[in-house]
PDB file of N, CA and C in Angstrom:
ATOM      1  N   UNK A   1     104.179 107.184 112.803  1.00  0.00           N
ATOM      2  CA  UNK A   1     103.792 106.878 111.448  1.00  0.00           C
ATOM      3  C   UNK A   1     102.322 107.265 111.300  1.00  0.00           C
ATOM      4  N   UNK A   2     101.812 108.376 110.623  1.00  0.00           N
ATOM      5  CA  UNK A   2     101.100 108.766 109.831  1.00  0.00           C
ATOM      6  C   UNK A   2      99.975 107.942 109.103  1.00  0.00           C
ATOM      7  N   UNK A   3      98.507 107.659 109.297  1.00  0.00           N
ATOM      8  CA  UNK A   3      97.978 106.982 108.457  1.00  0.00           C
ATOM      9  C   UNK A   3      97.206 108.370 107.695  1.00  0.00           C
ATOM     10  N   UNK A   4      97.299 107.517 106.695  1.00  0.00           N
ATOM     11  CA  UNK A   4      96.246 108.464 105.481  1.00  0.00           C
ATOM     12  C   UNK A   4      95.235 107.634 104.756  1.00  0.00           C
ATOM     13  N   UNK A   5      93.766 108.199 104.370  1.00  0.00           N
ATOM     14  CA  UNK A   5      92.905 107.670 103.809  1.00  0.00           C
ATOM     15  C   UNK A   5      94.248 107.830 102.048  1.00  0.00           C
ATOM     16  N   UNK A   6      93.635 106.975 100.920  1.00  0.00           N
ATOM     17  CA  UNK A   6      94.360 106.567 100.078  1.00  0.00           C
ATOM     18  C   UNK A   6      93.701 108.111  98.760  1.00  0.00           C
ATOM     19  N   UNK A   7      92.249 108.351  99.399  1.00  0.00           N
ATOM     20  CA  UNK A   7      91.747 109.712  98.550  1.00  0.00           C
ATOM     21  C   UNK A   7      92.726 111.114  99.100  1.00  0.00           C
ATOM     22  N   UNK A   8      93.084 110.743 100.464  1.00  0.00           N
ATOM     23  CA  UNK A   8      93.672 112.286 101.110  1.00  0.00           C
ATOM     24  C   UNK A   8      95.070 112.450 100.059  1.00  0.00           C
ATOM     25  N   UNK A   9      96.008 110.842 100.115  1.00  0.00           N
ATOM     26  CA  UNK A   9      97.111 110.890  99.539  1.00  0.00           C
ATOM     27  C   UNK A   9      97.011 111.244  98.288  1.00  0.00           C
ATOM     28  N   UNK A  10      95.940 110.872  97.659  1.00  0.00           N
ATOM     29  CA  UNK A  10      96.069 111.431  96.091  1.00  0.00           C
ATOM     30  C   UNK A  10      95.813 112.922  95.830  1.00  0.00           C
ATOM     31  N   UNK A  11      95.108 113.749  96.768  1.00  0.00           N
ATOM     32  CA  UNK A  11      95.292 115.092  96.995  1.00  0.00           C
ATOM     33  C   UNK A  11      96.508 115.472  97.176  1.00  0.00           C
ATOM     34  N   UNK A  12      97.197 114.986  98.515  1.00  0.00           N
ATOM     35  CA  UNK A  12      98.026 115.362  98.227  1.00  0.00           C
ATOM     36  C   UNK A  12      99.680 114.603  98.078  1.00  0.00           C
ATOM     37  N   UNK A  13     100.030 113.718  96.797  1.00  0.00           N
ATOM     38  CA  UNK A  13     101.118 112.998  96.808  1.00  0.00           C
ATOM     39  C   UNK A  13     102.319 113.547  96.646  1.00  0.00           C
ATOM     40  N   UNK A  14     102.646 114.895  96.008  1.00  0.00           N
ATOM     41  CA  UNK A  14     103.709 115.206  96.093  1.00  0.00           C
ATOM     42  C   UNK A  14     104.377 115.499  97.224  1.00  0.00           C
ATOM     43  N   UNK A  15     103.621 116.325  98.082  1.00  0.00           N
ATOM     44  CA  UNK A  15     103.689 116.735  99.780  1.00  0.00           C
ATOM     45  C   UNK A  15     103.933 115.707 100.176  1.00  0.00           C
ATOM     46  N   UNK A  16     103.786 114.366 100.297  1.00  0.00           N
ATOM     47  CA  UNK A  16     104.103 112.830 100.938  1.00  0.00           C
ATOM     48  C   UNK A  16     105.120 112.592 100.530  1.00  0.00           C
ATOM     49  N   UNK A  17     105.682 112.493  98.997  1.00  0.00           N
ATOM     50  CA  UNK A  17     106.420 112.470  98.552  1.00  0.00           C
ATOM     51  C   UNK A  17     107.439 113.080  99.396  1.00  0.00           C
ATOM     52  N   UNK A  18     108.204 114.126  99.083  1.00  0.00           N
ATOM     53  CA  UNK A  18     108.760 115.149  99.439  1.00  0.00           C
ATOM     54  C   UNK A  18     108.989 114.997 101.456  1.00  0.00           C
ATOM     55  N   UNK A  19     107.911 114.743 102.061  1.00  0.00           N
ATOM     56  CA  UNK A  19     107.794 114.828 103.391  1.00  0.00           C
ATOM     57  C   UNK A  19     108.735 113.456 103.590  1.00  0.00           C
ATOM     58  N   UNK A  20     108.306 112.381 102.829  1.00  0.00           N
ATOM     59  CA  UNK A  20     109.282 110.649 103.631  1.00  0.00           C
ATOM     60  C   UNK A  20     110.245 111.168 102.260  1.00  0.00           C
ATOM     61  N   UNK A  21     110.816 111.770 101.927  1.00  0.00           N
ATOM     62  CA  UNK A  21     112.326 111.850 100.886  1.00  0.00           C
ATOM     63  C   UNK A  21     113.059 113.015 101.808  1.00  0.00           C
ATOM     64  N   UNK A  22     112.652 114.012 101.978  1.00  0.00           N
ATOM     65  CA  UNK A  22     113.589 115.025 102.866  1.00  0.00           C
ATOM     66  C   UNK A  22     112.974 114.676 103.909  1.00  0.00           C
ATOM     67  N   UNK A  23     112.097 114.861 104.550  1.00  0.00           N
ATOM     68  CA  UNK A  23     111.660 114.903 106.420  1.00  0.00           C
ATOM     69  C   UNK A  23     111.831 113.637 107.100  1.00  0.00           C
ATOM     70  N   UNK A  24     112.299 112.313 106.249  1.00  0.00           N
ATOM     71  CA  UNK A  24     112.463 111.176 106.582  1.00  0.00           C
ATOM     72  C   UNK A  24     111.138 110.272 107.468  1.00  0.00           C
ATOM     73  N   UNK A  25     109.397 111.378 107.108  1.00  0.00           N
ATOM     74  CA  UNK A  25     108.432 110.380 107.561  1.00  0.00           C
ATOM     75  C   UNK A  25     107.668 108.974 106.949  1.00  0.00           C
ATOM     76  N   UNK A  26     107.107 109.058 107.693  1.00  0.00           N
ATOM     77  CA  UNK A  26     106.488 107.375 107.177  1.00  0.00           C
ATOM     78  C   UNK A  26     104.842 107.725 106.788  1.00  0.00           C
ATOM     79  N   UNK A  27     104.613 106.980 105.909  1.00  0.00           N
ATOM     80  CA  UNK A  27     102.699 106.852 106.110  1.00  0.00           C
ATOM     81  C   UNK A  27     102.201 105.730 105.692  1.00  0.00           C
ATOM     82  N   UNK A  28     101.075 105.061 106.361  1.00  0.00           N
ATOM     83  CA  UNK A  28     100.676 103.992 105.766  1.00  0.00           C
ATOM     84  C   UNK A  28      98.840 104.500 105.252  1.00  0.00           C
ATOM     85  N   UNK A  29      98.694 104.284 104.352  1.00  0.00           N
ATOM     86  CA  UNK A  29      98.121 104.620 103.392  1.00  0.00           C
ATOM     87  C   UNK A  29      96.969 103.136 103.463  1.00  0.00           C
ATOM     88  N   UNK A  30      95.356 104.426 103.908  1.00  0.00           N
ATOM     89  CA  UNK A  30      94.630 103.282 103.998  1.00  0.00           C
ATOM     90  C   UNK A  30      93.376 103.174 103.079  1.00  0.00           C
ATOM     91  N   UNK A  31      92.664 102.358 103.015  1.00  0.00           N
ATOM     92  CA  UNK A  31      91.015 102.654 101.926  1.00  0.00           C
ATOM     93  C   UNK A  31      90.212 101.852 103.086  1.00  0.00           C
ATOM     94  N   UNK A  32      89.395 102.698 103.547  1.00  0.00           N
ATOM     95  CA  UNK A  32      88.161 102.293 104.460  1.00  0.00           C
ATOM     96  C   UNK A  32      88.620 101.965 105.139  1.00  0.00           C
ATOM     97  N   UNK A  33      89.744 102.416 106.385  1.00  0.00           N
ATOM     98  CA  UNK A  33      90.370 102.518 107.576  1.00  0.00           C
ATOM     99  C   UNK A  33      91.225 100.988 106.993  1.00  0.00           C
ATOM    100  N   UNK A  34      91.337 100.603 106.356  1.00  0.00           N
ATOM    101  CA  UNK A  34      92.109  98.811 105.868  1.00  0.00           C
ATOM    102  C   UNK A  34      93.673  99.819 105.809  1.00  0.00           C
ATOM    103  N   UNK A  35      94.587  99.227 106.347  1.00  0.00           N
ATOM    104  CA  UNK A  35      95.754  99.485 106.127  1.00  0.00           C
ATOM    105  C   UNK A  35      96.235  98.816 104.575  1.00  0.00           C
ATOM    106  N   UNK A  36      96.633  99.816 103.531  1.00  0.00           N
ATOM    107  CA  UNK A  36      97.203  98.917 101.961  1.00  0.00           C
ATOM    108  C   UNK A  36      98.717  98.873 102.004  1.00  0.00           C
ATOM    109  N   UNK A  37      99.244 100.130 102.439  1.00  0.00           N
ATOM    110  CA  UNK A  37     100.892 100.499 101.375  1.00  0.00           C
ATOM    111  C   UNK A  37     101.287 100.988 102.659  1.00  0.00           C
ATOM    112  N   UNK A  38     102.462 100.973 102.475  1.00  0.00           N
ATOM    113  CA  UNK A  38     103.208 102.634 103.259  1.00  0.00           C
ATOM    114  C   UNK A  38     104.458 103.413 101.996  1.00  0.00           C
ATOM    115  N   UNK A  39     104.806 104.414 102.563  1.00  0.00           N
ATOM    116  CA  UNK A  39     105.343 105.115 101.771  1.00  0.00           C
ATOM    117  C   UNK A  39     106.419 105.719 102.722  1.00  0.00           C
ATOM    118  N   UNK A  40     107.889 104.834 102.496  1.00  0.00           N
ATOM    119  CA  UNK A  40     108.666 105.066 103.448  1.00  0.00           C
ATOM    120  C   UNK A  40     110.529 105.981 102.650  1.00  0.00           C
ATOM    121  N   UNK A  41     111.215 106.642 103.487  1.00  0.00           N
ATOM    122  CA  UNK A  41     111.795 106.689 102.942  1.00  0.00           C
ATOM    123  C   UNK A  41     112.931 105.620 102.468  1.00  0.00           C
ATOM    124  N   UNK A  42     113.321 105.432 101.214  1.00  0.00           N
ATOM    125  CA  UNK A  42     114.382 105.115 100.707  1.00  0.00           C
ATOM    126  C   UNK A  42     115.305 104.134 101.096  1.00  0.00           C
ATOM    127  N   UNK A  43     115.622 104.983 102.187  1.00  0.00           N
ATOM    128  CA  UNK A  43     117.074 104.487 103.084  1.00  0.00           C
ATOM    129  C   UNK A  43     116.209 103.488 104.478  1.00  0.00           C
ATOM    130  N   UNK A  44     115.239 103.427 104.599  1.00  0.00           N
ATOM    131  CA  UNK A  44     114.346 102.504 105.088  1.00  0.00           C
ATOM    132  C   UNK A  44     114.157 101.185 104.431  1.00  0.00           C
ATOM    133  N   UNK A  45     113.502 101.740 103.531  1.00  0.00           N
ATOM    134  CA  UNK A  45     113.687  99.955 102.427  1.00  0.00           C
ATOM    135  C   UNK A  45     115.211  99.617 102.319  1.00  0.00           C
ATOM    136  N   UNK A  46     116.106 100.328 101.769  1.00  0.00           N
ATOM    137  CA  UNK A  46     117.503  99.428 101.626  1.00  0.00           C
ATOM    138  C   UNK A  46     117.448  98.652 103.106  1.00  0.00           C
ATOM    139  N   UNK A  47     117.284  99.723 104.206  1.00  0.00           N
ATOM    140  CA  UNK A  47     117.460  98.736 105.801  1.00  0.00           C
ATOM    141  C   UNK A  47     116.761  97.572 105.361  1.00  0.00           C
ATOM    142  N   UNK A  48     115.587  97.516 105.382  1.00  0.00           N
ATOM    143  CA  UNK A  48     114.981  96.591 105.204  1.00  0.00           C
ATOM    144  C   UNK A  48     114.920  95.514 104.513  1.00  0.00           C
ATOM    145  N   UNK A  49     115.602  95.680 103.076  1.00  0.00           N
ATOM    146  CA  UNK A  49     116.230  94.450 102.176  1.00  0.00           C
ATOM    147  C   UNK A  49     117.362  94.184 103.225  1.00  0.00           C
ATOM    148  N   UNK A  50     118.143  95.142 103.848  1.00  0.00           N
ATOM    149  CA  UNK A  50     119.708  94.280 104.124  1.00  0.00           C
ATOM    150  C   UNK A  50     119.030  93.702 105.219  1.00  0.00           C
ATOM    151  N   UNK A  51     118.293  93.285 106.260  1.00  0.00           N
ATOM    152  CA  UNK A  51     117.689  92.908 107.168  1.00  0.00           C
ATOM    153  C   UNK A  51     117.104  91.469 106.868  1.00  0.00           C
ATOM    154  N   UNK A  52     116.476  91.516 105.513  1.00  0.00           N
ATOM    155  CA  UNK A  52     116.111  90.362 105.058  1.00  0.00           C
ATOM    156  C   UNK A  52     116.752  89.586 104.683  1.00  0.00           C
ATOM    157  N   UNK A  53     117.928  90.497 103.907  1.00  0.00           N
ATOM    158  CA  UNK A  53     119.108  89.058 103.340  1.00  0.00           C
ATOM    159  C   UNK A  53     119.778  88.569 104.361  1.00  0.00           C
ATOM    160  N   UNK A  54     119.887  88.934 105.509  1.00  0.00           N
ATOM    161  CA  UNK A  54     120.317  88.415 106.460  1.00  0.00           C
ATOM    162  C   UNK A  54     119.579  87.427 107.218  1.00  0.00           C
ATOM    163  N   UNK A  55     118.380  87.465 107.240  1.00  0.00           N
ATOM    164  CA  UNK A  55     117.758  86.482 107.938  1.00  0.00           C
ATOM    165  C   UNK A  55     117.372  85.565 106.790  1.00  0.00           C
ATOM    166  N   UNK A  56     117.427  85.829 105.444  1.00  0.00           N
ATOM    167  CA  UNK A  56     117.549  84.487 104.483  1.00  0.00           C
ATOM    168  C   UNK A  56     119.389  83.670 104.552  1.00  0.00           C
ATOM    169  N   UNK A  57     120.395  84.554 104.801  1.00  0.00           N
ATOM    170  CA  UNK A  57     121.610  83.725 105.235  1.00  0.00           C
ATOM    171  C   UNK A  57     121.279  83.039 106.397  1.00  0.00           C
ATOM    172  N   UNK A  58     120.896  83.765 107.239  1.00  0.00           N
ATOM    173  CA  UNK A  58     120.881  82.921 108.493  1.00  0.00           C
ATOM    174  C   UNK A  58     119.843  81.552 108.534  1.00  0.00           C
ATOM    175  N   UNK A  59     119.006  81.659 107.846  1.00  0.00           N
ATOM    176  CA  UNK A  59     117.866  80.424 107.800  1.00  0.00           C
ATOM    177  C   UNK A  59     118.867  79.655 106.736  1.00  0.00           C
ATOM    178  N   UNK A  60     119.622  79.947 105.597  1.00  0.00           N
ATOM    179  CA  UNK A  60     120.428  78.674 104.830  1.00  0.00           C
ATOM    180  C   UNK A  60     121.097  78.385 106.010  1.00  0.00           C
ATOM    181  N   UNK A  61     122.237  79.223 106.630  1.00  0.00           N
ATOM    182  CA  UNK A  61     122.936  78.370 107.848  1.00  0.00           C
ATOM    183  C   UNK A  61     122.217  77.555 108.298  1.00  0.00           C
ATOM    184  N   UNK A  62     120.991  77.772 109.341  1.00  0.00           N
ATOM    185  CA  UNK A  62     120.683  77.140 109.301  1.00  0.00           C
ATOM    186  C   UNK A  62     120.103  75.163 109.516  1.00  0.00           C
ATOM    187  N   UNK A  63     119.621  75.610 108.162  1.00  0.00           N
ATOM    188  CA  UNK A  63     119.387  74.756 106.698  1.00  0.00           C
ATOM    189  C   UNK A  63     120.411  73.631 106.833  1.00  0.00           C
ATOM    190  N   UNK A  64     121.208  74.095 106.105  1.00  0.00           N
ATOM    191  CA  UNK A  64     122.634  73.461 106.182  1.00  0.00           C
ATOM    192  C   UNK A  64     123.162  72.980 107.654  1.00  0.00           C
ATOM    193  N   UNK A  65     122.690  73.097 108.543  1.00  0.00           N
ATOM    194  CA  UNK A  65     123.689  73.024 109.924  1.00  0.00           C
ATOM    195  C   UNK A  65     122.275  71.720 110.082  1.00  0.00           C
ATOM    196  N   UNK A  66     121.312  71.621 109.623  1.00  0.00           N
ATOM    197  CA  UNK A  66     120.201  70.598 110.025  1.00  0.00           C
ATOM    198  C   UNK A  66     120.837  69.310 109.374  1.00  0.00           C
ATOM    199  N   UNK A  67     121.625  69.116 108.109  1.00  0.00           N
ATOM    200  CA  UNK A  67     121.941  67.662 107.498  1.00  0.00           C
ATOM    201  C   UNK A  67     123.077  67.927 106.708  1.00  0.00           C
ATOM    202  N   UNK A  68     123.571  66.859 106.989  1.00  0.00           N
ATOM    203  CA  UNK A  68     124.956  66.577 105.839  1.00  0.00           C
ATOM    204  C   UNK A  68     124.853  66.238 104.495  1.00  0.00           C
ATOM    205  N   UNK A  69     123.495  66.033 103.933  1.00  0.00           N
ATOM    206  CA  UNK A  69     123.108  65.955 102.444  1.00  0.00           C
ATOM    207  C   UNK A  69     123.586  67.479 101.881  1.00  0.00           C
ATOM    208  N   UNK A  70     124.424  67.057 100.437  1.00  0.00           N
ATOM    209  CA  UNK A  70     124.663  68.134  99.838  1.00  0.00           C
ATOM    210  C   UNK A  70     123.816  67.555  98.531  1.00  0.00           C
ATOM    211  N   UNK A  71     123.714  68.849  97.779  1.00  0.00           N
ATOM    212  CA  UNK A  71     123.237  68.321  96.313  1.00  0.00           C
ATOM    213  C   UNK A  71     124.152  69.438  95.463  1.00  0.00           C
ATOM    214  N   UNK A  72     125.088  69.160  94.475  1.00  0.00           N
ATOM    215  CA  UNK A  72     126.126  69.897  93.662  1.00  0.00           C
ATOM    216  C   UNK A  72     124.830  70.249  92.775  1.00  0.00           C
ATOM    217  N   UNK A  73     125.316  71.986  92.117  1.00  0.00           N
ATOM    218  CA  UNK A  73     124.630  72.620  91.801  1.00  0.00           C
ATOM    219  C   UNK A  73     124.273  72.155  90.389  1.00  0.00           C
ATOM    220  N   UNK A  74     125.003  71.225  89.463  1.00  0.00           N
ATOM    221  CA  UNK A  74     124.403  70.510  88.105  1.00  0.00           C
ATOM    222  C   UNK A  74     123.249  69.570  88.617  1.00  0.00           C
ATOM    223  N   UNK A  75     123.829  68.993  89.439  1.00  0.00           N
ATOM    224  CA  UNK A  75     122.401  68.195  89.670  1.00  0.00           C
ATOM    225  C   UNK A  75     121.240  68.487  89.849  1.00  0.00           C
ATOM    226  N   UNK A  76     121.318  69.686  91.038  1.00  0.00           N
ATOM    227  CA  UNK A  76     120.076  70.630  90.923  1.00  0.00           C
ATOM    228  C   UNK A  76     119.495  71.539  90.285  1.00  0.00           C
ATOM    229  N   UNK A  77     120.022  71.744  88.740  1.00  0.00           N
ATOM    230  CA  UNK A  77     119.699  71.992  87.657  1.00  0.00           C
ATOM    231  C   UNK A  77     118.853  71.134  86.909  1.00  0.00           C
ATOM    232  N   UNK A  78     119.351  69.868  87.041  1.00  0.00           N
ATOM    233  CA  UNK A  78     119.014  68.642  86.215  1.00  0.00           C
ATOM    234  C   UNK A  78     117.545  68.839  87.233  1.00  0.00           C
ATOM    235  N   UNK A  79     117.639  68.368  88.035  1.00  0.00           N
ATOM    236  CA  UNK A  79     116.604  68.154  88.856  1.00  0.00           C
ATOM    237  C   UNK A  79     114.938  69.372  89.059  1.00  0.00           C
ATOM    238  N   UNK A  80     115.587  70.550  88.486  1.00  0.00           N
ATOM    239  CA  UNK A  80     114.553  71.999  88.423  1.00  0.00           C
ATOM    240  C   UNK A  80     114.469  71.703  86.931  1.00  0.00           C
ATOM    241  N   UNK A  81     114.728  71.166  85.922  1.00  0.00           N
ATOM    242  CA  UNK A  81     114.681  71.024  84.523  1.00  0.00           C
ATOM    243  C   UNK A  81     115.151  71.859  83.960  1.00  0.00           C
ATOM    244  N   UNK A  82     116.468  72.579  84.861  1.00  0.00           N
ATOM    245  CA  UNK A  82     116.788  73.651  83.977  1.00  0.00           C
ATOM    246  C   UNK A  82     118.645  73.868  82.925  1.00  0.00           C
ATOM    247  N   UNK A  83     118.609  72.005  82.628  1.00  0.00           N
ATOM    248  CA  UNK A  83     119.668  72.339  81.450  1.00  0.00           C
ATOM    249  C   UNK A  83     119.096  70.965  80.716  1.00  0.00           C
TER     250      UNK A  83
END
């Protein structure tokens, strides 16, 4: 993975573009050596959401596997103020 000052990338963004969409690279994109962004392809972030929703199922399991308190979902409406 590629770092770039954040002035180089704005020279050149389409080339970055183009490089993590077809060449499948990465860059993380910096201002005064500070790491800000990266610029990954596509099919990286979807990994990365499905990666997360999984470790948010797995923390409700869990959740749930810690106590036998349920709360039915009107109540916890009532309770967020939201009917």
């Amino acid at each position: 993975m590629a770092n770039i000052s954040t002035a180089d990338a704005r020279n050149d963004f389409a080339e970055l573009i183009n490089r993590a969409s077809f060449g499948k690279e990465r860059f993380v994109l910096t201002r005064r050596g500070k790491k800000l962004v990266a610029i990954i392809p596509v099919e990286d972030l979807e990994l990365l959401e499905e990666l997360e929703d999984r470790m948010d199922v797995e923390a409700a399991r869990a959740a749930l596997a810690e106590s036998d308190e349920r709360v039915s979902y009107q109540d916890l409406r009532r309770e967020l103020g939201l009917e």
